[in-house]
Protein backbone atom coordinates (compact mmCIF):
# COMPACT_ATOMS: atom_id res chain seq x y z
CA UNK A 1 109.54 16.79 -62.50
CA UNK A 2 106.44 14.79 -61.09
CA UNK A 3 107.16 16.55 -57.17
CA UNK A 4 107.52 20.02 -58.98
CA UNK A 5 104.23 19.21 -60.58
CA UNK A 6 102.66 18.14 -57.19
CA UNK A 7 104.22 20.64 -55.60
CA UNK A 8 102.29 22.96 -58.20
CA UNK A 9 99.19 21.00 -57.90
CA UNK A 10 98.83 21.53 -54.12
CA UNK A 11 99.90 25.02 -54.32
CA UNK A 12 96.94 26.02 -56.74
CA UNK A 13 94.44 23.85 -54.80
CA UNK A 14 95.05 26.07 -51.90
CA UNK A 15 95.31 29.27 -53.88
CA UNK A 16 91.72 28.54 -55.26
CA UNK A 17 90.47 27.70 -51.82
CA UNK A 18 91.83 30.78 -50.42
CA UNK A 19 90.80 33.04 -53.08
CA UNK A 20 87.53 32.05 -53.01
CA UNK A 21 87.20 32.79 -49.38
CA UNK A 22 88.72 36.23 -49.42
CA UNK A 23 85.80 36.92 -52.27
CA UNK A 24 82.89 35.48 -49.93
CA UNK A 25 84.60 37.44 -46.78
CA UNK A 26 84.65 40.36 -49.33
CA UNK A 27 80.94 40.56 -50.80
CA UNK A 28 79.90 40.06 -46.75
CA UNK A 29 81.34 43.55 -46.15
CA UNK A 30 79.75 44.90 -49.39
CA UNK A 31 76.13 46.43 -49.27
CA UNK A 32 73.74 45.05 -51.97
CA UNK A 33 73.72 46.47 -55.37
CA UNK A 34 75.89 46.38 -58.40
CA UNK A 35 79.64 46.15 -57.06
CA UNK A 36 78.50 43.52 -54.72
CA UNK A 37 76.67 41.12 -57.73
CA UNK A 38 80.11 41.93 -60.05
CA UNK A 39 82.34 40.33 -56.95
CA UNK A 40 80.24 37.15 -56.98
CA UNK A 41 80.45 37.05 -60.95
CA UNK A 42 84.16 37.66 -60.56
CA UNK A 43 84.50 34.78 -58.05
CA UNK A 44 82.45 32.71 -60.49
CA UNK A 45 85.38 33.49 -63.09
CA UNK A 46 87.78 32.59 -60.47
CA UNK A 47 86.49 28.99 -60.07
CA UNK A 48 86.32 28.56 -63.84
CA UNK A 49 90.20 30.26 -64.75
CA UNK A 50 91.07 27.03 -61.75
CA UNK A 51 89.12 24.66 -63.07
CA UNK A 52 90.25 25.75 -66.52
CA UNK A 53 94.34 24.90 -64.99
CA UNK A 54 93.02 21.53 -63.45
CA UNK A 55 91.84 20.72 -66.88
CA UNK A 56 94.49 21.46 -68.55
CA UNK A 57 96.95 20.10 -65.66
CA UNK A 58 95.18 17.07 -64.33
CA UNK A 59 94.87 14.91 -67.56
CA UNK A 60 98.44 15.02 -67.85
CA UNK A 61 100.02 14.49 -64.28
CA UNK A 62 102.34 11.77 -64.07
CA UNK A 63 103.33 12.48 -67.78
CA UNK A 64 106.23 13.81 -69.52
CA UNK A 65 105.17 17.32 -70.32
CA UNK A 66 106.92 19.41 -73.09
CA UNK A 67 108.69 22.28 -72.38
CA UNK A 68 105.71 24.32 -73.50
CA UNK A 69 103.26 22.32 -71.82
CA UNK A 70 105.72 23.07 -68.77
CA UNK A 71 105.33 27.09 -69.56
CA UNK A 72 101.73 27.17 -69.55
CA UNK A 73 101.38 25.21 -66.84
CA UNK A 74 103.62 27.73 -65.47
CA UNK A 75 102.28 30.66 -66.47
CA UNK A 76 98.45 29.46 -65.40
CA UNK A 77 99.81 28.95 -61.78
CA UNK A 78 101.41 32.77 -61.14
CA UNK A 79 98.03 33.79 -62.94
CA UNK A 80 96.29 32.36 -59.89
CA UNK A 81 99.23 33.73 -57.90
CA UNK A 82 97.95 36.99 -59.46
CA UNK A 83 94.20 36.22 -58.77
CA UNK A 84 95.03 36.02 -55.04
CA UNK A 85 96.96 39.30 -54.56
CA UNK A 86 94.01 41.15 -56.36
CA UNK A 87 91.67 39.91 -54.08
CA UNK A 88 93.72 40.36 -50.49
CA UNK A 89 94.57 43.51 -52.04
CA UNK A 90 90.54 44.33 -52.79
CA UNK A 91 89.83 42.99 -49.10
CA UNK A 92 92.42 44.51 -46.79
CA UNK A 93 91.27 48.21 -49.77
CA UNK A 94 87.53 47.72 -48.63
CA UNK A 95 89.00 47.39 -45.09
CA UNK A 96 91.09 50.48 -44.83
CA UNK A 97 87.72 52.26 -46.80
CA UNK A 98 85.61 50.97 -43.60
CA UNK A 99 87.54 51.65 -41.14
CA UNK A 100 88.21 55.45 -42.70
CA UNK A 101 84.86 55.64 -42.93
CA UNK A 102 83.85 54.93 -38.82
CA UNK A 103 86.42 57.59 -38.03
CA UNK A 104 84.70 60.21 -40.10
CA UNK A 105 81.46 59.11 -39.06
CA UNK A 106 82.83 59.37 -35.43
CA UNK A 107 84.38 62.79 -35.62
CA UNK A 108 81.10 64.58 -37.01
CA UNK A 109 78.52 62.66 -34.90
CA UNK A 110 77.71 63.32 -31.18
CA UNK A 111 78.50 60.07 -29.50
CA UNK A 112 75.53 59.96 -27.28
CA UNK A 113 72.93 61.20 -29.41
CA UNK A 114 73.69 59.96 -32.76
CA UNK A 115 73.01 63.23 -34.56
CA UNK A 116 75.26 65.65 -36.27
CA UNK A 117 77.85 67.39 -33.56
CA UNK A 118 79.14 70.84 -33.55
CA UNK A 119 82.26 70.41 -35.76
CA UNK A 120 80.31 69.20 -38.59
CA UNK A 121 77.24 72.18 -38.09
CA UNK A 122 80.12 74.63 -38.58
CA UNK A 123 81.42 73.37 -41.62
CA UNK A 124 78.04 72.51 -42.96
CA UNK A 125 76.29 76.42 -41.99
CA UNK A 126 79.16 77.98 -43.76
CA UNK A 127 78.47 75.74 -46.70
CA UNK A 128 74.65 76.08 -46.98
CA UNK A 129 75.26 79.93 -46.43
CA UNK A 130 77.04 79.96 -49.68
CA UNK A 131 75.04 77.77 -51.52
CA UNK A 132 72.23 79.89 -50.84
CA UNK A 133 73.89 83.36 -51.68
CA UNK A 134 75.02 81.53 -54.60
CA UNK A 135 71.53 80.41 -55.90
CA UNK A 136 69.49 83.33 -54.17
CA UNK A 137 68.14 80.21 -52.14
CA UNK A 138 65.87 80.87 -48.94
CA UNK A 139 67.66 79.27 -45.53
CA UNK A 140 66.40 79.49 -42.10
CA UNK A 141 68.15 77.97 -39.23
CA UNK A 142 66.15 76.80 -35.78
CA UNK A 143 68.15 77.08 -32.10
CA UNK A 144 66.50 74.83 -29.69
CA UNK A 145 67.07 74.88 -25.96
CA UNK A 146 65.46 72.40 -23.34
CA UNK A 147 63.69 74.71 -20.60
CA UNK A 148 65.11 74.24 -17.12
CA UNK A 149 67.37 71.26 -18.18
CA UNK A 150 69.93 72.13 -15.19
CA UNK A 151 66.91 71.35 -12.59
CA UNK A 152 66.48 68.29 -14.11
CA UNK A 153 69.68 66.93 -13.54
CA UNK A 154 69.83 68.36 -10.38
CA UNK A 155 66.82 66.90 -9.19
CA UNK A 156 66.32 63.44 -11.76
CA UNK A 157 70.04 63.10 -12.03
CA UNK A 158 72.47 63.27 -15.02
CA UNK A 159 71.48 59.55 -16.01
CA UNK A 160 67.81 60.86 -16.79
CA UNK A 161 69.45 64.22 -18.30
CA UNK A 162 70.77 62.03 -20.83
CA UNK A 163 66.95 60.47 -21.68
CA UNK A 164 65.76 63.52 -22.06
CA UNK A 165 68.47 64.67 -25.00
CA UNK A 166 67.51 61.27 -26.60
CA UNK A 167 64.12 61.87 -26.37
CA UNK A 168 64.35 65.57 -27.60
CA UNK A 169 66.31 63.91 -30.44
CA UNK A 170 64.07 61.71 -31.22
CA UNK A 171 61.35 64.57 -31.58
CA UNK A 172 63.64 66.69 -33.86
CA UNK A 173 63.96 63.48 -36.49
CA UNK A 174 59.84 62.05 -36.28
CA UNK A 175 59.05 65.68 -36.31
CA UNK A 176 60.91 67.80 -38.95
CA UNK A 177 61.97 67.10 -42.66
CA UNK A 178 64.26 64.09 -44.02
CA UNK A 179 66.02 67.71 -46.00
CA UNK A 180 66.33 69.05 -42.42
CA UNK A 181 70.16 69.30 -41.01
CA UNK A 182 70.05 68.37 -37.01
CA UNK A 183 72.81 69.22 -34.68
CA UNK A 184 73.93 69.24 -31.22
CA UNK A 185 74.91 72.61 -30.76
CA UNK A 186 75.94 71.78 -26.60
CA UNK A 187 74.87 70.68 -23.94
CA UNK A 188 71.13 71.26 -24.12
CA UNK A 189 71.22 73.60 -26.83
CA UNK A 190 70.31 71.77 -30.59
CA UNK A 191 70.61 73.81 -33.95
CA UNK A 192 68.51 72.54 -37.25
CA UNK A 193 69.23 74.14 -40.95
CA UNK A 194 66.17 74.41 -42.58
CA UNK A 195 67.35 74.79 -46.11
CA UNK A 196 64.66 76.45 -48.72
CA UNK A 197 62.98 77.34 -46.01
CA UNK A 198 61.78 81.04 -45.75
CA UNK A 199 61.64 82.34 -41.92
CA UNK A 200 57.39 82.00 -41.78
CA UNK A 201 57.57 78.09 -42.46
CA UNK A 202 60.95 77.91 -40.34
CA UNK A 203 58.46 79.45 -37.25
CA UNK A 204 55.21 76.55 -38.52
CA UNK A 205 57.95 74.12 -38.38
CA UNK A 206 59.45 75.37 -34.97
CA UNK A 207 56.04 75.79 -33.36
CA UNK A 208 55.13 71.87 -34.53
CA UNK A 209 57.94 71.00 -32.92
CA UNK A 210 57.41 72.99 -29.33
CA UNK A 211 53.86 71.25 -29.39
CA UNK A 212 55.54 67.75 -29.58
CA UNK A 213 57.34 68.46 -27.32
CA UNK A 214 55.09 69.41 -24.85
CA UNK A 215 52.62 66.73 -25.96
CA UNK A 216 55.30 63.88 -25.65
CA UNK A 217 56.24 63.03 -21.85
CA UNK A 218 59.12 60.99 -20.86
CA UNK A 219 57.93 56.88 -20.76
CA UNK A 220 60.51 56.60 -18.24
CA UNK A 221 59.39 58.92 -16.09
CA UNK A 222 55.54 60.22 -16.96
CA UNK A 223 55.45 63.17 -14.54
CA UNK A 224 58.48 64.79 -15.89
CA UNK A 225 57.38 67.76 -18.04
CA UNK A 226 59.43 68.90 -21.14
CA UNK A 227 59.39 71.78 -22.82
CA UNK A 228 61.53 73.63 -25.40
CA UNK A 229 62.52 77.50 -26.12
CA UNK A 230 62.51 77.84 -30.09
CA UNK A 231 64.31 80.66 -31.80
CA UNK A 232 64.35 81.15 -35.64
CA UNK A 233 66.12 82.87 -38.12
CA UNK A 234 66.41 83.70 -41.93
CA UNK A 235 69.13 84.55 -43.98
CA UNK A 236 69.34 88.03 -44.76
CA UNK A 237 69.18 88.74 -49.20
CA UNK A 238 72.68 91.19 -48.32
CA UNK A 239 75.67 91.43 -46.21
CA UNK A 240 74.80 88.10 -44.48
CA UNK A 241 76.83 85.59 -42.51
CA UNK A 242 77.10 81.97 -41.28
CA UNK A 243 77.97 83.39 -37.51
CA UNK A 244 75.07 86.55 -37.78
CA UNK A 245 72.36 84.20 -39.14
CA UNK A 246 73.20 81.85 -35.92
CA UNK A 247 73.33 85.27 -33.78
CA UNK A 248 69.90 85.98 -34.45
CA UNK A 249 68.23 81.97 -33.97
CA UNK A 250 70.07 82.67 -30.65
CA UNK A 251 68.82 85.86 -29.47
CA UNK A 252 65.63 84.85 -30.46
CA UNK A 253 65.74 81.65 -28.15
CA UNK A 254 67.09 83.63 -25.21
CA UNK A 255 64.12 85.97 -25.98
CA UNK A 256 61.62 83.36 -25.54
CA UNK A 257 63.06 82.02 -22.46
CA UNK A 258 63.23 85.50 -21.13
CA UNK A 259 59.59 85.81 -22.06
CA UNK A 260 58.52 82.96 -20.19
CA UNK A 261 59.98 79.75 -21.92
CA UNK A 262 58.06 76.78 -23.99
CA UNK A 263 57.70 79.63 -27.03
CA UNK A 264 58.83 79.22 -30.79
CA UNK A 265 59.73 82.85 -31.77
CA UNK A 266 61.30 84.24 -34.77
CA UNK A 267 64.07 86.90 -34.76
CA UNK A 268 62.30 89.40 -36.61
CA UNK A 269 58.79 89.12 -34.19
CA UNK A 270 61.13 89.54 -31.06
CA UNK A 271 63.30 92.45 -32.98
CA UNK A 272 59.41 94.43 -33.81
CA UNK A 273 58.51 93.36 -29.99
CA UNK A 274 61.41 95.38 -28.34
CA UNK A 275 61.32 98.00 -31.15
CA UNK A 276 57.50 98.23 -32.37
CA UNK A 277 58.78 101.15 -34.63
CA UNK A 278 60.81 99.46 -36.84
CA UNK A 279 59.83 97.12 -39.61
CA UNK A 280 60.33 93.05 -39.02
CA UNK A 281 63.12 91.65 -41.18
CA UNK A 282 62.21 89.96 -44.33
């Protein structure tokens, strides 16, 4: 009986020591806040329920113990047994959750610029486009396009292409709104969803943009100039779609690049341009 309780003894040392550093390991991967403070109170309660069995066990070891002193005993030991699946179980959980996490982080973010990729513009245009039919909400939507980007890599290389997208990136997030949606649209080409935005402050915000742009040379290489074509676009109050409110920031951007590049131009200035006739879209 005295091995079996040794054996016992050991076994729950170990169990205590191991559950206690699956709970530190645990609250390391945890960000600050509530569920992180509740893991260290629960591994507080873990050292007491131990201490609580050593207590009870301890006094009497080397002594007969009666057959219900022998269940308890018993009983206290698969309760730490218990104690220690819960928390490999929470670990390895908050594991899986991370790792699940990176992959959907990975498969909507562009992995040189950081930003928002194309996958995750598409599902997120067709969502704002029905959240603002939905609540009669304004949306305007920006497409940005780096002027003569092909020269530069011809002539800086594709090295120094890819410090110019970071620095154009970093523009779009110092310059626009923390409510502002930025995406890599391809290859030079970024959209931003300007939700409750109505077309006029969509254009303020695209022309604030253009003049950081312009106003902001490469460190790396001073004498490299930068500029940006800027189309806008609203959503239309009827008959109005994720792929025609795109369609128009487009046009609008291929207009100002036809037009002589480094503009900001909405769709329904370049629309009144061609056709002075008509009326621009509201």
């Amino acid at each position: 009986m005295s091995d079996l309780m040794t054996v016992l003894l050991v076994t729950a040392l170990c169990l205590l020591v191991i559950s206690v550093t699956i709970v530190r390991k645990l609250t390391k991967e945890l960000p600050k806040g509530v569920t992180r403070r509740r893991w260290f109170i629960l591994g507080g309660l873990i050292l007491l329920f131990f201490f609580g069995y050593l207590g009870f066990f301890v006094p009497k070891y080397g002594t007969l113990y009666t057959a219900v002193e022998i269940l308890v005993t018993g009983i206290l030991f698969f309760g730490a047994v218990f104690v220690l699946l819960v928390c490999l179980l929470a670990y390895r959980t908050t594991q899986e959750l991370k790792r699940i996490y990176v992959l959907e982080v990975e498969t909507i973010t562009d992995p040189l610029l950081g930003i928002f990729n194309r996958r995750y513009l598409d599902r997120r245009l067709e969502e704002e486009v029905l959240r603002a039919k939905r609540h009669k909400l304004q949306l305007s939507l920006l497409m940005v396009d780096i002027d003569n980007f092909k020269m530069v890599n011809d002539t800086w290389g594709h090295q120094i292409g890819d410090l110019v997208l970071k620095h154009l990136t970093q523009l779009l997030v110092e310059t626009l709104r923390h409510t502002d949606i930025i995406a890599r649209f391809g290859g030079e080409e970024f959209v931003v969803l300007l939700p409750h935005t109505p077309e006029s402050e969509a254009l303020k915000l695209a022309e604030k943009l253009r003049i950081a742009v312009e106003k902001t040379p490469l460190h790396q290489i001073p004498e490299l100039s930068m500029t940006v074509s800027i189309g806008s676009s609203c959503l239309l109050p009827n008959g109005d779609n994720a792929y025609s409110l795109l369609e128009r920031a487009d046009k609008a951007m291929y207009w100002a690049k036809r037009e002589g590049r480094n503009q900001a131009v909405s769709f329904s200035d370049c629309e009144h341009a061609e056709n002075p006739g008509s009326h621009p879209l509201i």
